[in-house]
Protein backbone atom coordinates (compact mmCIF):
# COMPACT_ATOMS: atom_id res chain seq x y z
CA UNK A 1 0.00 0.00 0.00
CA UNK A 2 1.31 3.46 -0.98
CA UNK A 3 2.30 5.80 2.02
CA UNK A 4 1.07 9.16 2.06
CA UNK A 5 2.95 11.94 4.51
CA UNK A 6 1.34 15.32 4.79
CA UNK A 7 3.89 18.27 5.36
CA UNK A 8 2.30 21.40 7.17
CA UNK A 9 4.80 24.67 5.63
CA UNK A 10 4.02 27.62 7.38
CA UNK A 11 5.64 31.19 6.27
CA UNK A 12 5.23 34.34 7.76
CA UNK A 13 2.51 35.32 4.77
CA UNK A 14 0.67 31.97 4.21
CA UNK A 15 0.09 28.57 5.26
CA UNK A 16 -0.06 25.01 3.30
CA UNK A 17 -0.79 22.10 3.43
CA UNK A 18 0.78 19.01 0.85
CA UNK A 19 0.27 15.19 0.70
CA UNK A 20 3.03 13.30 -0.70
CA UNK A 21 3.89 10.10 -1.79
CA UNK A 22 6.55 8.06 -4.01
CA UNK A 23 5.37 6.98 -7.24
CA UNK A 24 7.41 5.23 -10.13
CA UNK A 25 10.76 6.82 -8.26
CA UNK A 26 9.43 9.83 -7.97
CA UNK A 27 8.20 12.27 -5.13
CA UNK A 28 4.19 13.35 -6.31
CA UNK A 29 2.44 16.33 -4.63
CA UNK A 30 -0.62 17.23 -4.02
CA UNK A 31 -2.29 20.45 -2.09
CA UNK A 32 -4.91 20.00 0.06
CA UNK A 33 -5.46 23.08 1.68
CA UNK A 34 -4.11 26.69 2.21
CA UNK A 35 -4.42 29.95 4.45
CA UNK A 36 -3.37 33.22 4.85
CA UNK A 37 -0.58 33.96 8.01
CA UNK A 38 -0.86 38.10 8.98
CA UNK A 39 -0.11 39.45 12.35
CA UNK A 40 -2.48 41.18 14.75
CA UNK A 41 -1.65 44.51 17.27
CA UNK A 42 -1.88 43.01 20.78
CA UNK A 43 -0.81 44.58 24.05
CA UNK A 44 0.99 47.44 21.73
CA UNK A 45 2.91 44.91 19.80
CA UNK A 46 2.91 42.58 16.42
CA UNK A 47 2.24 39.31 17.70
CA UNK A 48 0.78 36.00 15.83
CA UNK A 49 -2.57 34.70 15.59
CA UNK A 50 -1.70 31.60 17.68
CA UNK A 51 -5.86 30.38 17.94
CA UNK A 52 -5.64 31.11 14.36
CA UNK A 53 -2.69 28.91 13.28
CA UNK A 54 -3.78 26.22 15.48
CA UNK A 55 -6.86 26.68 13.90
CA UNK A 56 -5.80 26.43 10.08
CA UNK A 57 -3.39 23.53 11.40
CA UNK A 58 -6.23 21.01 12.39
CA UNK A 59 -8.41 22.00 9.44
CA UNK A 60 -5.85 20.93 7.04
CA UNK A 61 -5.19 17.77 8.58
CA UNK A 62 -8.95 16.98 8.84
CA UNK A 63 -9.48 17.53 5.48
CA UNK A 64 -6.00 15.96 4.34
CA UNK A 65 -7.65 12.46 6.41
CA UNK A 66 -11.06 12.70 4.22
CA UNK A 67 -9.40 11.97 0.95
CA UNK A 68 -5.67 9.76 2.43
CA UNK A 69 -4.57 7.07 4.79
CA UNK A 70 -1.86 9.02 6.63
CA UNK A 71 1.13 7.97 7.90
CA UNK A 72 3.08 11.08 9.24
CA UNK A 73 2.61 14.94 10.05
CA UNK A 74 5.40 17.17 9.84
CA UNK A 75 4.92 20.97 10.97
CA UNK A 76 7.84 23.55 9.77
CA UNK A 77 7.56 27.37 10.41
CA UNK A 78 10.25 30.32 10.17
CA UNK A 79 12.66 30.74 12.70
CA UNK A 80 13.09 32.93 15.67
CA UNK A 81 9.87 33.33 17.18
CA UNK A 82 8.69 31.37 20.48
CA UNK A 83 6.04 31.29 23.43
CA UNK A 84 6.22 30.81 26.74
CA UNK A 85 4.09 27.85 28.93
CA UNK A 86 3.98 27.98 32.93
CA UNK A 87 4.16 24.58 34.76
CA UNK A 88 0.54 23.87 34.39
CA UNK A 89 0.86 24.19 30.42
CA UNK A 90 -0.65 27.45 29.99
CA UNK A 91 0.35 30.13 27.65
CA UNK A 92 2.46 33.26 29.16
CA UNK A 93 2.30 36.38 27.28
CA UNK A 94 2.13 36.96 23.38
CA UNK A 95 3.38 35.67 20.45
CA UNK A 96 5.21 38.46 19.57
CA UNK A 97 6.57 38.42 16.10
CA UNK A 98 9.78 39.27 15.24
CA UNK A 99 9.24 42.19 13.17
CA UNK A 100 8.14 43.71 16.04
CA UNK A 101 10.27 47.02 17.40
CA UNK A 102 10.60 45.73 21.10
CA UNK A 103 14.17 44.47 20.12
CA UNK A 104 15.70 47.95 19.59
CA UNK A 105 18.98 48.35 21.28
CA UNK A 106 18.75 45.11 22.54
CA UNK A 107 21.92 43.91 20.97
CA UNK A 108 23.65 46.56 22.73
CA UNK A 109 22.32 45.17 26.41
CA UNK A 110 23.74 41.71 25.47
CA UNK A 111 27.26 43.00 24.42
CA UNK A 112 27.36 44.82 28.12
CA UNK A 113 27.31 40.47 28.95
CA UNK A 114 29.27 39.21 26.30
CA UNK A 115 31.17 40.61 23.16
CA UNK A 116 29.34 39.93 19.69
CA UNK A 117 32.85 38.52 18.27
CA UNK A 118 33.00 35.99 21.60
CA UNK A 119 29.29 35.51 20.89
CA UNK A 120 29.36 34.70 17.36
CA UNK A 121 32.82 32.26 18.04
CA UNK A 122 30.27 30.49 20.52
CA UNK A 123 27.06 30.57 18.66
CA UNK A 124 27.84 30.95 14.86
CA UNK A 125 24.89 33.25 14.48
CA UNK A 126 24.75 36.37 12.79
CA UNK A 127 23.69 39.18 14.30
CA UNK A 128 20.41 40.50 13.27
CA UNK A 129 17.66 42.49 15.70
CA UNK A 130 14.92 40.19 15.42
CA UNK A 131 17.11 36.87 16.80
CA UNK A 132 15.80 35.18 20.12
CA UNK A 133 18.39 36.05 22.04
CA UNK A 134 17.57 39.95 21.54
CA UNK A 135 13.68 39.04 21.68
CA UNK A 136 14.16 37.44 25.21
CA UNK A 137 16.47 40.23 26.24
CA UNK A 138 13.47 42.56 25.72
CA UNK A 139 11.00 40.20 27.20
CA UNK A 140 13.19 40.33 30.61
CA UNK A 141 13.33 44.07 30.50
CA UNK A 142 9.71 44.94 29.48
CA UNK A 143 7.61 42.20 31.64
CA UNK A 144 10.34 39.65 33.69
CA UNK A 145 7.45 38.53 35.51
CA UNK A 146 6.29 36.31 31.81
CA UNK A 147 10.21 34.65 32.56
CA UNK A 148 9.10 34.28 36.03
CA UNK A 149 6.34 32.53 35.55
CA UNK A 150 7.70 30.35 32.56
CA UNK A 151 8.73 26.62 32.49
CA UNK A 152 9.12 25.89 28.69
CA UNK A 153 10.29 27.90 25.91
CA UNK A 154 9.00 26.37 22.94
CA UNK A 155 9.57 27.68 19.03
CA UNK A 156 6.22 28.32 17.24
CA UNK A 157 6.68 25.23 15.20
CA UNK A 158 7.14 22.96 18.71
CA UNK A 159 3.66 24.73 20.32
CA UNK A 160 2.14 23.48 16.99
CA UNK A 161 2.98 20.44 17.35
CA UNK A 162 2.67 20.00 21.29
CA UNK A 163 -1.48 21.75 20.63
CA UNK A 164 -1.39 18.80 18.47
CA UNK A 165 -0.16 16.10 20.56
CA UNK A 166 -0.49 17.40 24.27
CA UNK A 167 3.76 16.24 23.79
CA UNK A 168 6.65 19.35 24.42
CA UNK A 169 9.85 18.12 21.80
CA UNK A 170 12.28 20.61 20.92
CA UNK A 171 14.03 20.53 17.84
CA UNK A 172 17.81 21.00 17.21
CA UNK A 173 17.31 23.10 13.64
CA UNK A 174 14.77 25.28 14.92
CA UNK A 175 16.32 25.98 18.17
CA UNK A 176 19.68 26.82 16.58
CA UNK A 177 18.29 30.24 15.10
CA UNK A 178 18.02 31.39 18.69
CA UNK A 179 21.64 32.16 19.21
CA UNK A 180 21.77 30.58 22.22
CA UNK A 181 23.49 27.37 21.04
CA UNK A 182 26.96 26.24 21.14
CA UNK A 183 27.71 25.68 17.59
CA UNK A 184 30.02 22.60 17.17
CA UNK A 185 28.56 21.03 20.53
CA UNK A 186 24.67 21.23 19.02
CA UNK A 187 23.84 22.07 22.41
CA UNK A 188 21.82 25.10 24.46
CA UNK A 189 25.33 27.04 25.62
CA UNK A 190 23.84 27.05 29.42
CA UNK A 191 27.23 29.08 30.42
CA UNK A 192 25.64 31.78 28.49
CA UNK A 193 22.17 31.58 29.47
CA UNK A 194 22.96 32.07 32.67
CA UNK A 195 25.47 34.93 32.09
CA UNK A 196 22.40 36.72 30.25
CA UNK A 197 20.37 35.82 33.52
CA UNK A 198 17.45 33.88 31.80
CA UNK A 199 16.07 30.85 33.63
CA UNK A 200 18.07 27.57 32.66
CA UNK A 201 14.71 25.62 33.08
CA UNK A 202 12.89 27.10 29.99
CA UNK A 203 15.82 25.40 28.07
CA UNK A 204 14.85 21.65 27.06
CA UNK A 205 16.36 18.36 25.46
CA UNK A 206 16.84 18.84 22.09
CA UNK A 207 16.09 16.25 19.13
CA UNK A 208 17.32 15.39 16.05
CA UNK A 209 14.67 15.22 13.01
CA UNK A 210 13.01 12.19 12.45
CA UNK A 211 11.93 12.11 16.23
CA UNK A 212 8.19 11.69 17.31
CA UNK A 213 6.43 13.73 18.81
CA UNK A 214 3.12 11.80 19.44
CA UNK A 215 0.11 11.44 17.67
CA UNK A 216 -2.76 13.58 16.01
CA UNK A 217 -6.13 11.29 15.68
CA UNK A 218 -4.05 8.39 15.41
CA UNK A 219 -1.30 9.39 13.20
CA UNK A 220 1.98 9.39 13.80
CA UNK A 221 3.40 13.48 14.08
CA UNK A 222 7.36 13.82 13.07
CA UNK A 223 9.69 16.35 13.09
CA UNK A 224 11.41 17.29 10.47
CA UNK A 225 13.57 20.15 9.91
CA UNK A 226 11.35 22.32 12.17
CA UNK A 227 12.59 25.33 10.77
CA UNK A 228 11.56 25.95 7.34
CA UNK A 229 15.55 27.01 5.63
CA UNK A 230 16.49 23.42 7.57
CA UNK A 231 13.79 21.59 4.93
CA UNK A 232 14.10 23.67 1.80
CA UNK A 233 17.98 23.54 1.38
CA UNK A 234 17.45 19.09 2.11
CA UNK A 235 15.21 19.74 -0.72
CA UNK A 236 18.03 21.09 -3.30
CA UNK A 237 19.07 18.89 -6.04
CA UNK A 238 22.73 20.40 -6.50
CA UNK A 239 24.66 18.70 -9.00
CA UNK A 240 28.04 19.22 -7.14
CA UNK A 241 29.72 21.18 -4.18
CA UNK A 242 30.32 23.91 -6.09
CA UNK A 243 26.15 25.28 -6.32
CA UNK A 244 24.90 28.27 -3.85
CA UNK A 245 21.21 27.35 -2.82
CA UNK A 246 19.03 30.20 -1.99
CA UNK A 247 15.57 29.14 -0.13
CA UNK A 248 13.57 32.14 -2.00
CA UNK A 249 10.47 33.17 -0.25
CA UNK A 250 9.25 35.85 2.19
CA UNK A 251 13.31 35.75 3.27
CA UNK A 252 15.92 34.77 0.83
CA UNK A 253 18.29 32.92 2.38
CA UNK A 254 21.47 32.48 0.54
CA UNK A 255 24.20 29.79 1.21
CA UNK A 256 25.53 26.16 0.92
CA UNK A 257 25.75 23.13 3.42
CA UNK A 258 28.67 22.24 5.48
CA UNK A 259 29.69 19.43 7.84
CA UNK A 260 30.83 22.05 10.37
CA UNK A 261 30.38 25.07 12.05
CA UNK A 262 32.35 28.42 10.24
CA UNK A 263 32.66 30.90 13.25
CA UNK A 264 35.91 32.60 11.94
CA UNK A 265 37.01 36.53 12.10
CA UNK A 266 35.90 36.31 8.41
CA UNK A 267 32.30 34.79 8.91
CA UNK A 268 31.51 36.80 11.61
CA UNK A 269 32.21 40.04 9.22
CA UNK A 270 30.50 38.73 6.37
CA UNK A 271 27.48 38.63 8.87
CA UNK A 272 26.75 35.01 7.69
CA UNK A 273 24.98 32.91 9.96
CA UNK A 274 25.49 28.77 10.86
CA UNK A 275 22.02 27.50 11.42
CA UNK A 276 21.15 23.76 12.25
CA UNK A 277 20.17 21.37 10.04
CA UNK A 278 18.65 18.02 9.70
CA UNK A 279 20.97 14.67 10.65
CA UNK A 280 23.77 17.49 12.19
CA UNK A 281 24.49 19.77 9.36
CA UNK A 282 25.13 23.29 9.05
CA UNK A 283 23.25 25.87 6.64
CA UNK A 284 26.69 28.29 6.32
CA UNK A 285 24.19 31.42 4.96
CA UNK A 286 23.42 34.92 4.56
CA UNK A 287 19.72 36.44 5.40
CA UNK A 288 18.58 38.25 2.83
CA UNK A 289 15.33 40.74 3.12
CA UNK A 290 13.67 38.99 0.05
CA UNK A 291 10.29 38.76 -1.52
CA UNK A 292 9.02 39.94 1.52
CA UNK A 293 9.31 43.51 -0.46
CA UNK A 294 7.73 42.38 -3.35
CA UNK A 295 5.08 41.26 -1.13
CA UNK A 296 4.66 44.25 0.88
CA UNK A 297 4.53 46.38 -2.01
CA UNK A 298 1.59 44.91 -3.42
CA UNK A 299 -0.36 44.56 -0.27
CA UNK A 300 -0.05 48.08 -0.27
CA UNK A 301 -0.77 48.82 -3.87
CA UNK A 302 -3.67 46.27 -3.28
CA UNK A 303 -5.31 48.30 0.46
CA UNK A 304 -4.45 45.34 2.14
CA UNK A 305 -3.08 46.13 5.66
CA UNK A 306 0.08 42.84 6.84
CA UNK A 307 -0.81 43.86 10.53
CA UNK A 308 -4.46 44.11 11.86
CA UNK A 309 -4.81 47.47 13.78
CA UNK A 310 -2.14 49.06 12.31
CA UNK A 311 -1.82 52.81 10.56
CA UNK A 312 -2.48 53.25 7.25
CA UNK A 313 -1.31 56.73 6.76
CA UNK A 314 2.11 56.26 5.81
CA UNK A 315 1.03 54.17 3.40
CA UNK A 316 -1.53 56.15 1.95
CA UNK A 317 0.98 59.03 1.47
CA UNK A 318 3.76 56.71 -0.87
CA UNK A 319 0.93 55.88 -3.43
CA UNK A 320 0.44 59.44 -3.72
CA UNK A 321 3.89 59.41 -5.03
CA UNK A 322 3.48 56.81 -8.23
CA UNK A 323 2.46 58.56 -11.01
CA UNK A 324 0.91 55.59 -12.43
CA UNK A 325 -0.59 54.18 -9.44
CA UNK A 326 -4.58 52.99 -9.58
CA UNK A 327 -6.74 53.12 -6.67
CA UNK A 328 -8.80 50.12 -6.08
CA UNK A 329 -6.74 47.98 -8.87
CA UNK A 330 -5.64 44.59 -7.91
CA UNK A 331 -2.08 44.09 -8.68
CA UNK A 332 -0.79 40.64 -9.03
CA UNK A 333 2.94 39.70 -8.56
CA UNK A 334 2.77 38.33 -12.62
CA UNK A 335 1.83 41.98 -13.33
CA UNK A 336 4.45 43.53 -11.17
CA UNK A 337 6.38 42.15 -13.00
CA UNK A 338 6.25 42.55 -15.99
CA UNK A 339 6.13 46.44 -14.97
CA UNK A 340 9.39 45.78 -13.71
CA UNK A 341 10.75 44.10 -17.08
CA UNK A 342 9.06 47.06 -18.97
CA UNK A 343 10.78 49.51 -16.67
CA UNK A 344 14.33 47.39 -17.07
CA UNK A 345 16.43 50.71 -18.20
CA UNK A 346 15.87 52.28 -14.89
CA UNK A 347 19.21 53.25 -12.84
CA UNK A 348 19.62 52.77 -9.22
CA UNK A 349 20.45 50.21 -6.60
CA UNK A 350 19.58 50.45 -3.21
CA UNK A 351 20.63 48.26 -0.14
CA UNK A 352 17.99 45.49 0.56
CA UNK A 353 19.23 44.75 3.86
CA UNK A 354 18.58 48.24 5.34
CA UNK A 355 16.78 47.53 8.83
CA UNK A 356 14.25 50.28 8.04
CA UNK A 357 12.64 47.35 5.07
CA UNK A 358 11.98 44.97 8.02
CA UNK A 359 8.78 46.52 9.20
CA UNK A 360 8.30 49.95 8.00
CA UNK A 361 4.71 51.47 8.26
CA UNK A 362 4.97 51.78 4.60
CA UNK A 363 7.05 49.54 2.14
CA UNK A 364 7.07 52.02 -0.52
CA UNK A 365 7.93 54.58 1.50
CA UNK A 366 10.86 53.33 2.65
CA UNK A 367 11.75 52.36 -0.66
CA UNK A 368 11.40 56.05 -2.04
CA UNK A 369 13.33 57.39 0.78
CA UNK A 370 16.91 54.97 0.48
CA UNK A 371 16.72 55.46 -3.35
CA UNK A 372 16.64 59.34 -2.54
CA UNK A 373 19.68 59.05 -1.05
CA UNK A 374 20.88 57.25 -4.25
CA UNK A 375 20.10 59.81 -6.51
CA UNK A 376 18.04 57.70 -8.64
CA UNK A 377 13.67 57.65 -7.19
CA UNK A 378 11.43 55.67 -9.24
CA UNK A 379 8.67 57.56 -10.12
CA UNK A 380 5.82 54.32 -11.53
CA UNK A 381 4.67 51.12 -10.32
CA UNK A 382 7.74 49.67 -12.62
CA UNK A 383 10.68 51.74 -11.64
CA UNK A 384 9.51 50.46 -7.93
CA UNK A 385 9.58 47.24 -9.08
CA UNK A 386 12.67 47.33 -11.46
CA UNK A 387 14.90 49.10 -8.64
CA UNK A 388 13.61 46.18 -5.65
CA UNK A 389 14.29 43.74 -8.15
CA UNK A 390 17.76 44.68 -9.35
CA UNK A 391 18.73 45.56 -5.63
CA UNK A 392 17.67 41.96 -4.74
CA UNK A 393 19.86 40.45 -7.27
CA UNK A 394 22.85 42.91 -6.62
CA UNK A 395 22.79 41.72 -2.94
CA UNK A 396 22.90 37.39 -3.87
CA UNK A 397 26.02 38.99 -6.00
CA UNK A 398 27.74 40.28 -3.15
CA UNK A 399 26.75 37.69 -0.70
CA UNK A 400 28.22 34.82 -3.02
CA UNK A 401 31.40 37.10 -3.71
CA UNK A 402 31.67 37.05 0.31
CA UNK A 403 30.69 33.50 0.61
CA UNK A 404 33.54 32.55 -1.59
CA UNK A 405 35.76 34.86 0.07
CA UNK A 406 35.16 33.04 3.31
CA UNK A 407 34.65 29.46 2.28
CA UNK A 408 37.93 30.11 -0.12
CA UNK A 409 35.43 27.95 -2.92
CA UNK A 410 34.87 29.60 -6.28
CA UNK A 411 30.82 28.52 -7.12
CA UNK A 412 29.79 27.85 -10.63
CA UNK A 413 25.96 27.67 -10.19
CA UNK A 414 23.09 28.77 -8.16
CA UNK A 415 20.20 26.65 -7.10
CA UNK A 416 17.07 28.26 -6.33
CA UNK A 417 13.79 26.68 -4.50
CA UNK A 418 11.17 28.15 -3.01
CA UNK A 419 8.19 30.12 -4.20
CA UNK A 420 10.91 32.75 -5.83
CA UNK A 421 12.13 30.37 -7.79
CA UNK A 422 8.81 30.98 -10.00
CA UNK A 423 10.03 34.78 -10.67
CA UNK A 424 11.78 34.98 -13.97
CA UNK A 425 12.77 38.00 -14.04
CA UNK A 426 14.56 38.19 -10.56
CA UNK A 427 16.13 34.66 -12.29
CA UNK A 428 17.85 36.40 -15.20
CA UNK A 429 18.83 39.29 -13.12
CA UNK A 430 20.42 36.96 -10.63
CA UNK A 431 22.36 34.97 -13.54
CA UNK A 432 23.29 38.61 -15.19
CA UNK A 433 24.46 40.09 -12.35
CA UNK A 434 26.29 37.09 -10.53
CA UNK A 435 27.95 35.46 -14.20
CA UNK A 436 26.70 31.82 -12.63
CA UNK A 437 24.24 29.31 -13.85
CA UNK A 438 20.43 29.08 -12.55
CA UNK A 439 18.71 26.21 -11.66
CA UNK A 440 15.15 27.18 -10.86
CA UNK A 441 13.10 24.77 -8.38
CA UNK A 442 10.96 22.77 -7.26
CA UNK A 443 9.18 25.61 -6.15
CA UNK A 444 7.67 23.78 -3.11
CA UNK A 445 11.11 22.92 -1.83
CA UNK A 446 10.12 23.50 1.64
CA UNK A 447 7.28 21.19 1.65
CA UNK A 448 9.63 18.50 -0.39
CA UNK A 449 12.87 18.88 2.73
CA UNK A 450 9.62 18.36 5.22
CA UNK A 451 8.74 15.08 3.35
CA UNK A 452 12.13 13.80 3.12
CA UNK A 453 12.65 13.08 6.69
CA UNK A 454 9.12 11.84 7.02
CA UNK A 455 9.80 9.15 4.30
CA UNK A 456 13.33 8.17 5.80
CA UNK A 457 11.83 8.29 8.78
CA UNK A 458 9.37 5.45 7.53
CA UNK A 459 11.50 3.72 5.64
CA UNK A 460 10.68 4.67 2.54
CA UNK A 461 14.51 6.20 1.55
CA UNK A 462 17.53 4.77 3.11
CA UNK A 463 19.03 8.36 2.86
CA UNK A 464 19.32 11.94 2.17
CA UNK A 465 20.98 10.69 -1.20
CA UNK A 466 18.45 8.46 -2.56
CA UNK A 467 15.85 11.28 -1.75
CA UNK A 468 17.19 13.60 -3.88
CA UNK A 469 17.60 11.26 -6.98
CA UNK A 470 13.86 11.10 -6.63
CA UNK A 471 13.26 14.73 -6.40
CA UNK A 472 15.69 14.95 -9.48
CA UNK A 473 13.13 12.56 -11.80
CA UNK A 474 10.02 14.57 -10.79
């Protein structure tokens, strides 16, 4: 009898749900259901819809069990975020999300504790404002009563699955984007913890994926690579060790696979980050602001607010600025761009990574006001578009240059999975500007890494290896 494995891929912007099974050698996929992620204003901050995603969760599965025999769940989710249960069980405090603002300066409170350079030689993660380590700094300064009270920390993906299963497993590939791990150990760095004066207890046994978790109506629930880079890059089909993979979605996350921890002078400069991955690899990789611009842009072309409760009026004011701009319209990415290709002459480059694009009241505006500084401000819909997309590509070009400078490897192709890797235009500007070779998909590379260790969890590959051969036929 044919098994069938349902992998639950949750993003920041939308939810899915995928049956999978192996047929004639090779991985087939089918959706069964999908929902839209956005964040509500709770308590003055960004937080998730946790009744929401617990919600969409269940009603996937259901509907996945009308139509399949299952024999696994897997659940993976972005990185970073977490929540708080008390001994009974019981949720403390928000979800808060980690675009949220409550992490200003908070890198700066940690470095009174420890250096960044002894903290990156430890922890092999990059610094960036919305890690866990600078969320939980925040949480101990604004309401230490939540740490208090708290006797789990567990990842969004973990309270997923433990509302699922009643069961608390953590998992080593999520837990690794906290920066609280020892890198080469694969291990919570408890010497630091406690330096930072957060309770040891929160802190629990890590697993490798491929672990149960317990059971949902009577089927089996797995974890994979918890954290959604961890399952997209198993889902690469690189022809050699010489391929970049970028996981292209809401983040695009730009790197290659190791066998160890790089926490060198050089690294830590480069601002690339180690992450945890399935079986006790490493994801060597930069973090790269994405589609997530794309996607902002046209919710705000489109009237469509990413936080409930929020304020429109910055928002309102950028449109004002595109000559071309249509109120009411619908946009849809496949005419953005083509906007873009239209507007291809346009001039200008503009640095993606600029904290001011991670959650700015208004995408465009914040768009129009770095490409001020540039000398070069898009004045339609397709200049936007054309300068986003270009400054996207121009930043994989100087994150391979630096990933070759560190990894002292010169690359000869880039593999790209992920919903980007649909976008053709941000694929020849990526080829143009970078002089390497594209390889575009599978597009639901996420979904495909979740599967993976499902199936070799069942027995249905012996390895990572034969996997991919039958990702490669599909």
């Amino acid at each position: 009898m044919m098994k069938r494995f349902l992998a639950i891929d949750i993003g920041a912007s939308s939810g899915r749900h995928i049956v999978g099974y192996l047929e004639d050698g090779k991985i087939k996929l089918e959706e069964v259901y999908r929902f839209v992620n956005s964040q509500v204003r709770k308590n003055g901050h960004d937080c998730w819809d946790l009744t929401s995603l617990v919600s969409h969760v269940k009603a996937g599965i259901d509907k996945a069990m009308e139509s399949y025999d299952l024999e696994s769940i897997g659940i993976d989710t972005w990185g970073v975020d977490f929540v708080l249960l008390d001994k009974d069980l019981q949720l403390v405090g928000d979800a808060v999300a980690y675009r949220d603002s409550r992490t200003a300066g908070m890198d700066e409170e940690v470095e009174r504790v420890i250096s960044f350079e002894e903290l990156y030689r430890r922890t092999g993660i990059q610094k960036a404002s919305y890690n866990t380590i600078y969320q939980l700094m925040a949480l101990k300064k604004e309401s230490p009563e939540q740490l208090e009270k708290a006797a789990h920390l567990l990842m969004v993906p973990e309270y997923l699955n433990f509302a699922l299963t009643g069961n608390i497993v953590h998992d080593y590939t999520e837990s690794s984007t906290t920066g609280l791990l020892n890198a080469e150990e694969k291990i919570w760095d408890f010497e630091l913890i406690e330096k930072l004066g957060l309770p040891r207890r929160i802190f629990g046994l890590l697993e490798m994926p491929g672990a149960t978790v317990g059971d949902y109506r009577g089927v089996r629930v797995v974890l994979p690579a918890l954290h959604d880079t961890g399952s997209a890059y198993l889902a690469v089909p690189a022809r050699d060790d010489r391929a970049v993979y970028i996981s292209s979605g809401t983040w695009s996350l730009l790197g290659v696979e190791n066998d160890h921890a790089i926490t060198t002078e050089a690294a830590r400069e480069a601002n690339f980050t180690n992450e945890g991955g399935a079986w006790g690899r490493y994801r060597f990789l930069k973090n790269i602001m994405g589609l997530w611009m794309i996607q902002s842009i046209r919710r705000e072309l489109n009237g469509v607010k990413y936080v409930e409760g929020s304020d429109g009026s910055e928002s309102a004011a950028a449109l004002e600025a595109l000559k071309d701009y249509e109120k009411g319209k619908e946009y849809s990415f496949a005419e953005l761009e083509s906007l873009a290709r239209a507007a291809d002459d346009f001039k200008g480059i503009i640095d993606v990574n600029n904290e001011r694009f991670l959650a700015p009241k208004s995408m465009i505006g914040a768009v129009m006001e770095l490409a001020r500084a540039s000398g070069a401000v898009p004045e339609t819909i397709g200049e936007l578009m054309a300068l986003v997309y270009k400054s996207l590509a121009h930043c994989y070009s100087r994150a391979i240059v630096n990933l070759s400078k560190v990894t002292e490897k010169a690359y000869t192709s880039i593999n790209i999975v992920g919903g980007g890797s649909k976008d053709g235009y941000l694929n020849e500007l990526t080829g143009e500007m970078t002089g390497l070779e594209v390889i575009a998909g599978p597009t639901e590379g996420t979904a495909l890494g979740n599967l993976i260790v499902q199936m070799i969890s069942a027995g249905v590959f012996t390895d990572l290896t034969e996997a991919r051969k039958a990702i490669q036929r599909a």
